[in-house]
Protein backbone atom coordinates (compact mmCIF):
# COMPACT_ATOMS: atom_id res chain seq x y z
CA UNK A 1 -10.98 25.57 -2.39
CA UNK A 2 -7.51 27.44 -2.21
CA UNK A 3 -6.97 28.51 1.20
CA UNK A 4 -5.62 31.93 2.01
CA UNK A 5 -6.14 32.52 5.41
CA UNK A 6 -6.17 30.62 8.81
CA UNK A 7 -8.62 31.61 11.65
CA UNK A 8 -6.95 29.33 13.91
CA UNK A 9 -9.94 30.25 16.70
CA UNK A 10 -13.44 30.81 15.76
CA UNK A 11 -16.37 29.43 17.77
CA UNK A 12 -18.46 29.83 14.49
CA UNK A 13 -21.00 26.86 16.54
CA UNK A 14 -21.97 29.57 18.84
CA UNK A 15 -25.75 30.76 19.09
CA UNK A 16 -24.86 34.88 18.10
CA UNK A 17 -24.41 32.54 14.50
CA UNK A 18 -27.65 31.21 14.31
CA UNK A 19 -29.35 33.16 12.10
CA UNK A 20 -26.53 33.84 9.31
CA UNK A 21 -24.23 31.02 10.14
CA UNK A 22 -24.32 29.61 6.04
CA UNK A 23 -23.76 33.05 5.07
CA UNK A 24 -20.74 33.46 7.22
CA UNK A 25 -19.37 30.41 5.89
CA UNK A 26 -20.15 31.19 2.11
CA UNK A 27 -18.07 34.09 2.28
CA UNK A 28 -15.28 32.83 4.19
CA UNK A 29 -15.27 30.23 1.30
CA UNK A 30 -15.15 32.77 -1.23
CA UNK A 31 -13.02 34.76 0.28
CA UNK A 32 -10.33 31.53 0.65
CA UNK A 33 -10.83 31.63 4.67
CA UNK A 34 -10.14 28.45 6.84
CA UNK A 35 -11.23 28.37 10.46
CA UNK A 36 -10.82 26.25 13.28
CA UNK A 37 -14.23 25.89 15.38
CA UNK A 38 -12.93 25.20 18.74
CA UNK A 39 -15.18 23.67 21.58
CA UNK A 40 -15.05 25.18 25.28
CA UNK A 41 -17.30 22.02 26.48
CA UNK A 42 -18.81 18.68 25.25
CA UNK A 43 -21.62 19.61 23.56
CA UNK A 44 -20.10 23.07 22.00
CA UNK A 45 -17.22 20.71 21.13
CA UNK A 46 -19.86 18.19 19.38
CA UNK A 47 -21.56 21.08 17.58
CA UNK A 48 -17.75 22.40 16.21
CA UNK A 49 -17.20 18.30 15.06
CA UNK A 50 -20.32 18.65 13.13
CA UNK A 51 -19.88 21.74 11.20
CA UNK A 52 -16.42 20.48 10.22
CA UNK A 53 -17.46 17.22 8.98
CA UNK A 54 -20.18 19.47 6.61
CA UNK A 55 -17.67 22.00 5.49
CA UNK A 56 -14.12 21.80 3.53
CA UNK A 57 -12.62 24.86 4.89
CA UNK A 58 -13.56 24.56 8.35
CA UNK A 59 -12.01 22.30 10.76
CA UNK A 60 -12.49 21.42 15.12
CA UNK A 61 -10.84 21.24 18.20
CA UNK A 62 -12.39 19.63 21.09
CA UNK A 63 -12.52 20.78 24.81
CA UNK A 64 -12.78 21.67 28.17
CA UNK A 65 -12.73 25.37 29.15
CA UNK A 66 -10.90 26.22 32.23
CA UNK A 67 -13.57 28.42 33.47
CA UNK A 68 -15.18 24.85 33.08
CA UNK A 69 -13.30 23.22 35.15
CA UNK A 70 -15.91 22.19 38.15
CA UNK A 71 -17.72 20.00 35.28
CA UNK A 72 -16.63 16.51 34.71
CA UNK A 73 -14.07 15.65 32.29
CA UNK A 74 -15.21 12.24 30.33
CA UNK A 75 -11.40 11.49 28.64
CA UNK A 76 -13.33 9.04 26.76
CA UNK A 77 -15.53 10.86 25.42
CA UNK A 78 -13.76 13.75 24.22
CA UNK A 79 -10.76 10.53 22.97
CA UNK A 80 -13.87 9.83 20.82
CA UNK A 81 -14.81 13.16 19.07
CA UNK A 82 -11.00 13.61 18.57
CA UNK A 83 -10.73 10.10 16.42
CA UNK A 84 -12.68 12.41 14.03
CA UNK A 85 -10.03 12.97 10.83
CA UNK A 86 -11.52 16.95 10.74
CA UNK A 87 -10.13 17.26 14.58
CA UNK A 88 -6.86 19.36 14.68
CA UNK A 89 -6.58 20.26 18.33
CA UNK A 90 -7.55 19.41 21.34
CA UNK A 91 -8.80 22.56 23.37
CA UNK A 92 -9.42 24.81 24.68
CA UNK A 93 -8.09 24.08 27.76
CA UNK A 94 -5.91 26.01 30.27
CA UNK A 95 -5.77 27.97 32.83
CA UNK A 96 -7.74 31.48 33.85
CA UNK A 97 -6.93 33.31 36.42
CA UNK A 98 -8.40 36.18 35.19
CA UNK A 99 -12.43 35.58 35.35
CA UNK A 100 -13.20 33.33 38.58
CA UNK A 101 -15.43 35.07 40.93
CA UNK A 102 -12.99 33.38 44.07
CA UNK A 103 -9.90 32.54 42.79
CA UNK A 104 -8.14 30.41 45.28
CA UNK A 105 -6.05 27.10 45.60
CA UNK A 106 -8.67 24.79 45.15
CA UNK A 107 -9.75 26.82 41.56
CA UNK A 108 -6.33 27.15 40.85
CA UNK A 109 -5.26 23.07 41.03
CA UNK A 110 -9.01 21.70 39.25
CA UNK A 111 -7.83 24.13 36.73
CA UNK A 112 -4.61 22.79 36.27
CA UNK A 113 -5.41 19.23 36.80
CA UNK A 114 -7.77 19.70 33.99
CA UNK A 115 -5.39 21.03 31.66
CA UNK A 116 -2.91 18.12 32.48
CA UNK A 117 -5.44 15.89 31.41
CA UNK A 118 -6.09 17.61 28.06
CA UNK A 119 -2.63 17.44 27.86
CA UNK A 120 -2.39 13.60 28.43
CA UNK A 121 -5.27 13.44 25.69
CA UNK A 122 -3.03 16.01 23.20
CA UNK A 123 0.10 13.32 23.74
CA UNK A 124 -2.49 10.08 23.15
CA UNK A 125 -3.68 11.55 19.72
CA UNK A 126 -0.85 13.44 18.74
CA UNK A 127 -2.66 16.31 18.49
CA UNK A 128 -1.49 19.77 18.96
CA UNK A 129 -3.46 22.22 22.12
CA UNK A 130 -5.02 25.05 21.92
CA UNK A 131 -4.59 26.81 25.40
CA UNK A 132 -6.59 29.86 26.73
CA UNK A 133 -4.26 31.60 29.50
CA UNK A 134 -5.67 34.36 31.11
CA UNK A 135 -3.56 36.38 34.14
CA UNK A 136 -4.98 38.41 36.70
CA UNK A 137 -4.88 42.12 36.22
CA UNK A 138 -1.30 43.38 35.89
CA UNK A 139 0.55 39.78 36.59
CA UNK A 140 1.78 37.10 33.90
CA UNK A 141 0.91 34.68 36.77
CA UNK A 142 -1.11 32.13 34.59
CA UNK A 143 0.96 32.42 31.80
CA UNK A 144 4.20 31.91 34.28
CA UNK A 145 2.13 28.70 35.59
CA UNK A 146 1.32 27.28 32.12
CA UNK A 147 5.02 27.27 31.61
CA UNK A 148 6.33 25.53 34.22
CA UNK A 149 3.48 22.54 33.28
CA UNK A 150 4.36 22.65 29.66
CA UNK A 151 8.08 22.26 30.60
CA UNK A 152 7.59 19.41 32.79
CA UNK A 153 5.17 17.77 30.13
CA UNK A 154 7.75 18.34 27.41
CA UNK A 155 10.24 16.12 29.51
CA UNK A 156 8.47 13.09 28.79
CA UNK A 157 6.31 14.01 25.67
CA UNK A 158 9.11 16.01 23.30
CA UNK A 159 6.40 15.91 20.88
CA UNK A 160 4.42 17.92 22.32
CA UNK A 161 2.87 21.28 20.72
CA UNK A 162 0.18 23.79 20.55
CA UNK A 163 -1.09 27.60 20.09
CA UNK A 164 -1.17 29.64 23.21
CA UNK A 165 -4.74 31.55 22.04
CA UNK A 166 -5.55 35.55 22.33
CA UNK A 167 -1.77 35.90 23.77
CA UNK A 168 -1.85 38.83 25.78
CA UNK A 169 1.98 37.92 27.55
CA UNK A 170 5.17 39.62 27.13
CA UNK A 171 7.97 39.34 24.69
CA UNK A 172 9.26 37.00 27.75
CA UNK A 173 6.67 34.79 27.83
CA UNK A 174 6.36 34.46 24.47
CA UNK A 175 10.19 33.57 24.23
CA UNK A 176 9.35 30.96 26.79
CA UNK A 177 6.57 29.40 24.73
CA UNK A 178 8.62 29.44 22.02
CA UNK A 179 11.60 27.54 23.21
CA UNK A 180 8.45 24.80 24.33
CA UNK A 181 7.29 24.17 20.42
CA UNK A 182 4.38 26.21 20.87
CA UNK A 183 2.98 29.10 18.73
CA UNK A 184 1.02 32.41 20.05
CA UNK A 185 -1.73 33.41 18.17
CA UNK A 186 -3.62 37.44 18.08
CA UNK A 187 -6.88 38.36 17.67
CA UNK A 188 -8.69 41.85 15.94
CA UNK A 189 -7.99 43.71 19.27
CA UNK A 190 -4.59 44.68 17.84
CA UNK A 191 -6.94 46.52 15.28
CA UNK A 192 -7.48 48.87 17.83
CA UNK A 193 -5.67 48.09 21.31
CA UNK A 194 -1.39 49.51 21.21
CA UNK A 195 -0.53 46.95 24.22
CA UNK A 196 0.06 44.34 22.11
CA UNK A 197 2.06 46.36 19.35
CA UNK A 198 6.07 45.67 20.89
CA UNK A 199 5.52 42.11 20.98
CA UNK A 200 4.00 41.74 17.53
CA UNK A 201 7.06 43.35 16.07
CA UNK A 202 9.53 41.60 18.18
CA UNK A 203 8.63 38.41 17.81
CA UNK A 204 9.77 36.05 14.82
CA UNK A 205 7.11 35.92 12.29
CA UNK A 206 7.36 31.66 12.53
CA UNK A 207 5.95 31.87 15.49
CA UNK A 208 2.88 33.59 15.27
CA UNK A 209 -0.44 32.71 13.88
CA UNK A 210 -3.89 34.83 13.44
CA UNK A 211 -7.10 34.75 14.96
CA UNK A 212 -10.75 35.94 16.02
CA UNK A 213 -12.12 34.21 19.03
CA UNK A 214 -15.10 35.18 17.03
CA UNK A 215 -17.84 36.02 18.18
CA UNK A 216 -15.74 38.07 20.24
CA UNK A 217 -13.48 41.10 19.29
CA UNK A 218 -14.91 42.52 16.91
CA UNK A 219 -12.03 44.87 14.60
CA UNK A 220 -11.86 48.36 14.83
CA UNK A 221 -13.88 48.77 11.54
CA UNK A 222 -16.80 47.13 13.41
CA UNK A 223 -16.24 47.73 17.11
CA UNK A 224 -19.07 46.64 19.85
CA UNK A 225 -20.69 44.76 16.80
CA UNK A 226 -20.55 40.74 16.44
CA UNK A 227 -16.94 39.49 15.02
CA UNK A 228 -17.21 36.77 12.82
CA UNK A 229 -13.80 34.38 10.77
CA UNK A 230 -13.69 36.98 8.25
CA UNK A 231 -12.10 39.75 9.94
CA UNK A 232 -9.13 37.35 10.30
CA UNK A 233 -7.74 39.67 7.34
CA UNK A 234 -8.24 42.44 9.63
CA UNK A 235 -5.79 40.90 11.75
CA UNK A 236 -3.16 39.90 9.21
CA UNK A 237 -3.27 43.52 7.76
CA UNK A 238 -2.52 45.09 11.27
CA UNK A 239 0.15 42.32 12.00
CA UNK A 240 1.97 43.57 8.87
CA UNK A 241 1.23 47.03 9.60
CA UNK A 242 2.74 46.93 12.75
CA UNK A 243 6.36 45.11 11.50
CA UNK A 244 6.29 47.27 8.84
CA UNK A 245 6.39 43.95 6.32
CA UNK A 246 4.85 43.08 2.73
CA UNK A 247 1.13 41.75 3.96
CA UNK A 248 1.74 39.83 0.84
CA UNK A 249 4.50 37.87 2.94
CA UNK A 250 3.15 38.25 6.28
CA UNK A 251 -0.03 36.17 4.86
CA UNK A 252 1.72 33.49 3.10
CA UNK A 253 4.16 32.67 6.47
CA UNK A 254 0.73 32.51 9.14
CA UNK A 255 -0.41 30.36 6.41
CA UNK A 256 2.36 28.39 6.49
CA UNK A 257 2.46 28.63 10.32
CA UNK A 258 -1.28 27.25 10.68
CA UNK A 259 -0.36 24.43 8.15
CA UNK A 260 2.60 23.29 9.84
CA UNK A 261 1.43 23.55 13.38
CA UNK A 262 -2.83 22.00 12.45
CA UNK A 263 -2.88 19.94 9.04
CA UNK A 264 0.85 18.89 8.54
């Protein structure tokens, strides 16, 4: 299969797939569409491990959600599932500070202590992360956070790497990540959303991959509806759109991106 796109977060093992999952996959096939089933716990992470192994475009990434973060951790377990040679990542894993009912200090460090140990795993495979950061309302507070973890990390482990998922940071932030070795990745709601629109056109187009957090997200074509790895050319479209570049172009570099960053 030629590959033409990268969903570089789909959670295609998800129950809302149940009853069309083969079909979903058919057409991504035909269509030249790659995803990356990412696990947000150990059995979701098992379930993204198996579809990978049964399908040539489609790929996993095993871990622990933040929101997670109050269930045990078995390192050797998830060490395991990422021996697997259709693994790419390890995540997701990071830090929300967005959807905890209390968010206080104790939340705040399991969180974190969590993520540093999906980062010790990351270093131990050579695997790159993918990292869900979520802020609370009106703050880059997570995403400020996440930094200063990724910095120290990166002091000892230059190798390093990862995709900071649904990035919904500033062009500082994103700078930030950058300078780190790590790419930011945007989902359909730049189909219909105009928050996001200054940083997709300021940012280099190296640095930037596409997404669906499907089944979330659905594009504007199919709004409040289930989203599924094909609208990833939804995505690329509006990314283009927005820079006011050749789509033609735009594809081939997130390609490029997702193969440099995942399979290199």
């Amino acid at each position: 299969m030629s590959i033409r796109y990268v969903d570089v977060h789909s959670h295609l093992q998800f129950e809302q797939f149940a009853h069309d999952e083969e079909k979903i996959i058919n057409q991504m096939q035909e269509q030249g569409i790659a995803s990356i089933v990412v696990g947000v716990d150990f059995e979701s992470s098992k379930k993204a491990v198996a579809l990978a192994e049964k399908h040539e475009h489609l790929y996993a990434a095993v871990g622990l959600h933040p929101n997670h973060a109050d269930e045990p951790f078995d390192e050797a377990a998830y060490r395991a599932l990422a021996a697997h040679s259709k693994v790419v990542a390890i995540g997701e894993c990071g830090i929300d500070f967005f959807r905890p009912v209390e968010l206080n200090n104790e939340v705040k460090s399991a969180q974190k202590e969590l993520l540093k140990q999906h980062i010790a795993l990351a270093v131990a495979t050579n695997k790159p992360l993918i990292i869900h950061c979520r802020p609370t309302k009106g703050t880059q507070d997570a995403y400020h956070d996440l930094i200063e973890i990724v910095k120290e990390a990166k002091k000892e482990h230059s190798k390093l790497r990862g995709d900071i998922h649904f990035f919904v940071g500033g062009i500082k932030e994103a700078e930030a990540f950058f300078a780190l070795d790590f790419t930011i990745s945007f989902t359909a709601v730049i189909t219909f959303a105009r928050d996001y629109d200054a940083v997709v056109r300021a940012v280099p187009l190296a640095h930037i991959l596409s997404e669906t957090d499907a089944p979330y997200v659905a594009p504007a074509s199919r709004r409040g509806q289930r989203n599924d790895p094909l609208s990833v050319i939804d995505v690329i479209t509006k990314i283009a759109e927005i820079r006011g570049e050749d789509p033609e172009i735009v594809r081939e570099t997130l390609l490029a991106n997702a193969q440099r960053l995942f399979f290199a």
